[in-house]
Protein backbone atom coordinates (compact mmCIF):
# COMPACT_ATOMS: atom_id res chain seq x y z
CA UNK A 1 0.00 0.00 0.00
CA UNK A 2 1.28 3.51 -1.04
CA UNK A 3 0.00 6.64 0.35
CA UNK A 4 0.85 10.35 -0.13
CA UNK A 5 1.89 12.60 3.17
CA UNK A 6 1.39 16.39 2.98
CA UNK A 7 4.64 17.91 5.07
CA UNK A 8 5.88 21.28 5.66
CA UNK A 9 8.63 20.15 3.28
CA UNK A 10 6.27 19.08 0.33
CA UNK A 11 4.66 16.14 -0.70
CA UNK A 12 6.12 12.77 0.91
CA UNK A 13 5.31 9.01 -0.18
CA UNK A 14 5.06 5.96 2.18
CA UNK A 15 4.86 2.99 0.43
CA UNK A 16 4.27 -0.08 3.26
CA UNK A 17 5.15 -3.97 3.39
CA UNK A 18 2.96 -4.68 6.53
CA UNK A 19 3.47 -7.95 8.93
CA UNK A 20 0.71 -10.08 9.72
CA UNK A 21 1.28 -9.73 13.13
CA UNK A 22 3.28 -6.77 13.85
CA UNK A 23 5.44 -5.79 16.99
CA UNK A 24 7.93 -3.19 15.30
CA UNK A 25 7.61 -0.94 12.06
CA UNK A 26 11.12 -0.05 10.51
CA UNK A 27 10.59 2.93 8.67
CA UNK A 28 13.28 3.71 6.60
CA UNK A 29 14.31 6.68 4.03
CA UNK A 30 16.54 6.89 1.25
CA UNK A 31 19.63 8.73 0.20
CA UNK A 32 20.78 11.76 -1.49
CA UNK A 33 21.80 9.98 -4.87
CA UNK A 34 18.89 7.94 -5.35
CA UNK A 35 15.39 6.59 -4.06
CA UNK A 36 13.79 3.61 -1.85
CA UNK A 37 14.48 1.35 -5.61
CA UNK A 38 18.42 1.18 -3.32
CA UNK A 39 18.74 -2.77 -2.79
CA UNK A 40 19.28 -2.55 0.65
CA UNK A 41 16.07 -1.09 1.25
CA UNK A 42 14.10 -3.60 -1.36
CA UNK A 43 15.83 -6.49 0.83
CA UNK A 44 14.62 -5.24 4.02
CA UNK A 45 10.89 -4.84 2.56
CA UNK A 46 11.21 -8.32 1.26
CA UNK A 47 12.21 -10.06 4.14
CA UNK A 48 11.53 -8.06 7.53
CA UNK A 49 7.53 -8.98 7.24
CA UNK A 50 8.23 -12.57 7.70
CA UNK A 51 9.83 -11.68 11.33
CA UNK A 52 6.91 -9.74 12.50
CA UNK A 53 8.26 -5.93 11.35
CA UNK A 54 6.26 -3.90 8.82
CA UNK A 55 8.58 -1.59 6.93
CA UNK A 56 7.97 1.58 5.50
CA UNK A 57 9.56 2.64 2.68
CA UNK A 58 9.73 6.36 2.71
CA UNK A 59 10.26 9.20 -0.31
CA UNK A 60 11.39 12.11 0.91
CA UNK A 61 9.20 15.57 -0.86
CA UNK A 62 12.15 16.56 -3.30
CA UNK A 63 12.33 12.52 -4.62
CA UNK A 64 8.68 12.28 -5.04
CA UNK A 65 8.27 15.87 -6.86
CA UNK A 66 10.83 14.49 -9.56
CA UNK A 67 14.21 17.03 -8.45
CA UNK A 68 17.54 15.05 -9.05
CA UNK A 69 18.94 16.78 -6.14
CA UNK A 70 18.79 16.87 -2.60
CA UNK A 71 17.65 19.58 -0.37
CA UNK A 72 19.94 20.93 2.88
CA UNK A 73 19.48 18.77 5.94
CA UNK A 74 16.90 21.22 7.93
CA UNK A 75 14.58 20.46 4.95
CA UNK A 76 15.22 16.34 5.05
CA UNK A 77 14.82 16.46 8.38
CA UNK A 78 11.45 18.76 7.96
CA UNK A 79 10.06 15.99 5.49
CA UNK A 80 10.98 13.26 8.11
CA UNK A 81 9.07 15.22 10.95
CA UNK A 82 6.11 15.64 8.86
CA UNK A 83 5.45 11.48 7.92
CA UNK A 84 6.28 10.48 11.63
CA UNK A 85 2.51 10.42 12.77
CA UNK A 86 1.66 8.35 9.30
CA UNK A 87 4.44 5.57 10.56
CA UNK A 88 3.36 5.77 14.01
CA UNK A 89 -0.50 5.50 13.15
CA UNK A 90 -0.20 1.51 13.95
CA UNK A 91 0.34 2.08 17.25
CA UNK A 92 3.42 0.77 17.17
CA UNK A 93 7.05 1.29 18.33
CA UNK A 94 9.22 2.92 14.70
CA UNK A 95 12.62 2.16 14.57
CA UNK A 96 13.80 4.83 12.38
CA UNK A 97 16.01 4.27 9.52
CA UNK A 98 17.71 4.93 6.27
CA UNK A 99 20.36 4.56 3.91
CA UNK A 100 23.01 7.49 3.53
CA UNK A 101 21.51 10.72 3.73
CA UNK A 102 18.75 8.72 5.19
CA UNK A 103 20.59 7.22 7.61
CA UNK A 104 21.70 11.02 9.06
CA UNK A 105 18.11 12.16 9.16
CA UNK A 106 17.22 9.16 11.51
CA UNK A 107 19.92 9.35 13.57
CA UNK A 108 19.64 13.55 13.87
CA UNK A 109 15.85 13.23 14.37
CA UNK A 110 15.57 9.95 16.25
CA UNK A 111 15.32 11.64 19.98
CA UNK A 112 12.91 14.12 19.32
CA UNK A 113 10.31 11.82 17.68
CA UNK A 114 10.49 9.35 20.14
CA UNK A 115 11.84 6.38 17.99
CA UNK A 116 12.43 2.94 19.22
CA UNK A 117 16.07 2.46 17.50
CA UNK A 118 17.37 3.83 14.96
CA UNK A 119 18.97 1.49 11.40
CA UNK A 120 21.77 3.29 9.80
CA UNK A 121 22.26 2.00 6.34
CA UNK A 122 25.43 2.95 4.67
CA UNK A 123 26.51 5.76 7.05
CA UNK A 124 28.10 8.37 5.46
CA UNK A 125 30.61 9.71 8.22
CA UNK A 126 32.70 11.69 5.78
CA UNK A 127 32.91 12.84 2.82
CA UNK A 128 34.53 10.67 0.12
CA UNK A 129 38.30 11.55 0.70
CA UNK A 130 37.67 13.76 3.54
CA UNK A 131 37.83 12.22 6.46
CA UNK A 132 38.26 15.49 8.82
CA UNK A 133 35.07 15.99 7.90
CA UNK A 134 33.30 13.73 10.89
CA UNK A 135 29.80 13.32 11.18
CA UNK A 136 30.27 10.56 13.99
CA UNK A 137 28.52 13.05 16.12
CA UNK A 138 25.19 12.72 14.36
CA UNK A 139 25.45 9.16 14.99
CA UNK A 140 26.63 9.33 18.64
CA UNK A 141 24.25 11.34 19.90
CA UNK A 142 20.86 9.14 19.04
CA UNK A 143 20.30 8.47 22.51
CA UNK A 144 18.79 5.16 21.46
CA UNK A 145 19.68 1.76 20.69
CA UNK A 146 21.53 2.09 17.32
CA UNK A 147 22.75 -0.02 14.57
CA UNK A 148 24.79 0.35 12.02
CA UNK A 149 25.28 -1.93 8.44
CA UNK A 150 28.30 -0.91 6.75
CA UNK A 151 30.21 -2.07 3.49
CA UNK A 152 34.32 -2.80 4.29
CA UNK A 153 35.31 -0.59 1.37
CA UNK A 154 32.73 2.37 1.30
CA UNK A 155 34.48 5.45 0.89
CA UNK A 156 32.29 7.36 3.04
CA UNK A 157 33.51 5.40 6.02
CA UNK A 158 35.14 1.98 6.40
CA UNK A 159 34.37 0.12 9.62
CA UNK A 160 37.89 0.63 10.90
CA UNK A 161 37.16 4.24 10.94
CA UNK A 162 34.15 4.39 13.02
CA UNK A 163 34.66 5.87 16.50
CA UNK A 164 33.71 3.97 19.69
CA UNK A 165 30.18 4.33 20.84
CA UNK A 166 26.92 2.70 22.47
CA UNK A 167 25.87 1.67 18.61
CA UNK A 168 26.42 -2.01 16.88
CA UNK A 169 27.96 -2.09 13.80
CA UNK A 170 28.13 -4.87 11.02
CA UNK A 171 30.48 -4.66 8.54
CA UNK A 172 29.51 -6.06 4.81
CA UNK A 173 33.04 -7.41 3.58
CA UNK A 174 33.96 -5.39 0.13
CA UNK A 175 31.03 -3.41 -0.03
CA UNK A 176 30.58 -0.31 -1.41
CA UNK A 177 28.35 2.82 -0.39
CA UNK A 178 25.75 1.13 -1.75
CA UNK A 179 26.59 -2.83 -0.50
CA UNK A 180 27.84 -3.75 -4.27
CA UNK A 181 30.07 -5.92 -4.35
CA UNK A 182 32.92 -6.97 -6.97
CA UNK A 183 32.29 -9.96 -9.28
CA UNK A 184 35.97 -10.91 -7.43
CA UNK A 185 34.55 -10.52 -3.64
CA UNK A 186 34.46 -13.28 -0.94
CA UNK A 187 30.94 -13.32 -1.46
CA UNK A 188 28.27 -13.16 -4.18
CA UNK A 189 25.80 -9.89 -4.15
CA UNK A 190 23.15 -12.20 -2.64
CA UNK A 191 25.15 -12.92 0.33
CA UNK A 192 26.15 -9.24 0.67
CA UNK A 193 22.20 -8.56 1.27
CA UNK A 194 21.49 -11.44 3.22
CA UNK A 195 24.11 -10.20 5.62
CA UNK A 196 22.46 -6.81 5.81
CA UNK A 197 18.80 -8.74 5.79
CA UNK A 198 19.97 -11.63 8.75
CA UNK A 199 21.41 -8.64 10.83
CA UNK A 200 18.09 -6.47 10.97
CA UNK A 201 16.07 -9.44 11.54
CA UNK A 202 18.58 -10.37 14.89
CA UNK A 203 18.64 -6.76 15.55
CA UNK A 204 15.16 -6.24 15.65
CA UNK A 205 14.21 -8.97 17.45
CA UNK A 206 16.29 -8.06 20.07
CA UNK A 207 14.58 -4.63 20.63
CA UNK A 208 11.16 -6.50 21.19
């Protein structure tokens, strides 16, 4: 089921892969360079129902009003604000989430909106090249429990870079920004998702 949001940010689209018997919804948005087609995310909305979690895909205003580019943060964050009471209509707990860009929105927003968790999908925690450029404190500072799916050779942020904190991380082994993976990997680009699928699924069930 798809539905439209009105926000202060625009028009927003939540497009839902309910559970028959719900405990959690994972809501989770998409990032800068693309939409909630990302693999990661079509994984999660495949296989997170089974396991009792409804996930929300969510298009941010600027994606869904056709713009190739994203707006500053204060506005993603806006458009985030404004579908909250949509993914908390169930009357459920909403772990929020998202990939990249997605992933800071969640983790920036998650205190204020009262989320469960929060699911940080490729997080970007420097530019490409840049690595004095830290946003670790975004992701530090979501006051809930956090977790964090990242590929070993994404150039916003290897594992090995991460600072310490409260969060979990799980590292996909030669993964990019966006959990490809080389035809000459250790694994195949089904086993790359099904490490970012089986970790939500233990993750999640953990928070119930």
């Amino acid at each position: 089921m798809t539905e439209s949001v009105q926000t202060d940010a625009g028009t927003a689209r939540v497009t839902w892969h309910r559970a028959r018997e719900a405990k959690l919804v994972l809501a989770v948005g998409h990032g800068a360079g693309g939409g909630v087609e990302a693999r990661d995310l079509r994984a999660l909305a495949q296989v997170l129902p089974a396991h009792g979690v409804s996930v929300a895909l969510v298009e941010q205003p600027w994606r869904v009003a056709g713009k190739k580019v994203a707006p500053a943060p204060r506005t993603l964050d806006t458009g985030w604000h404004g579908v909250w009471p949509a993914l908390a209509k169930p009357g459920l707990p909403v772990v929020a989430g998202g990939r990249s860009a997605g992933a800071r929105v969640a983790c920036r927003t998650a205190a204020g909106l009262g989320a469960a968790a929060v699911l940080a999908l490729s997080f970007p925690l420097h530019p490409p090249g840049r690595p004095e450029k830290s946003r670790a404190e975004e992701l530090l500072g979501t006051g809930v429990p956090t977790l964090v799916v990242q590929g070993g050779n994404d150039p916003f942020g290897r594992p090995a870079e991460f600072p310490q904190g409260s969060y979990e991380l799980v590292e996909v082994p030669c993964g990019d920004h966006g959990f490809a993976v080389p035809k000459h990997a250790e694994i195949t680009q089904d086993q790359a998702l099904e490490i970012v699928t089986d970790a939500v699924v233990k993750w999640t069930a953990s928070l119930g």
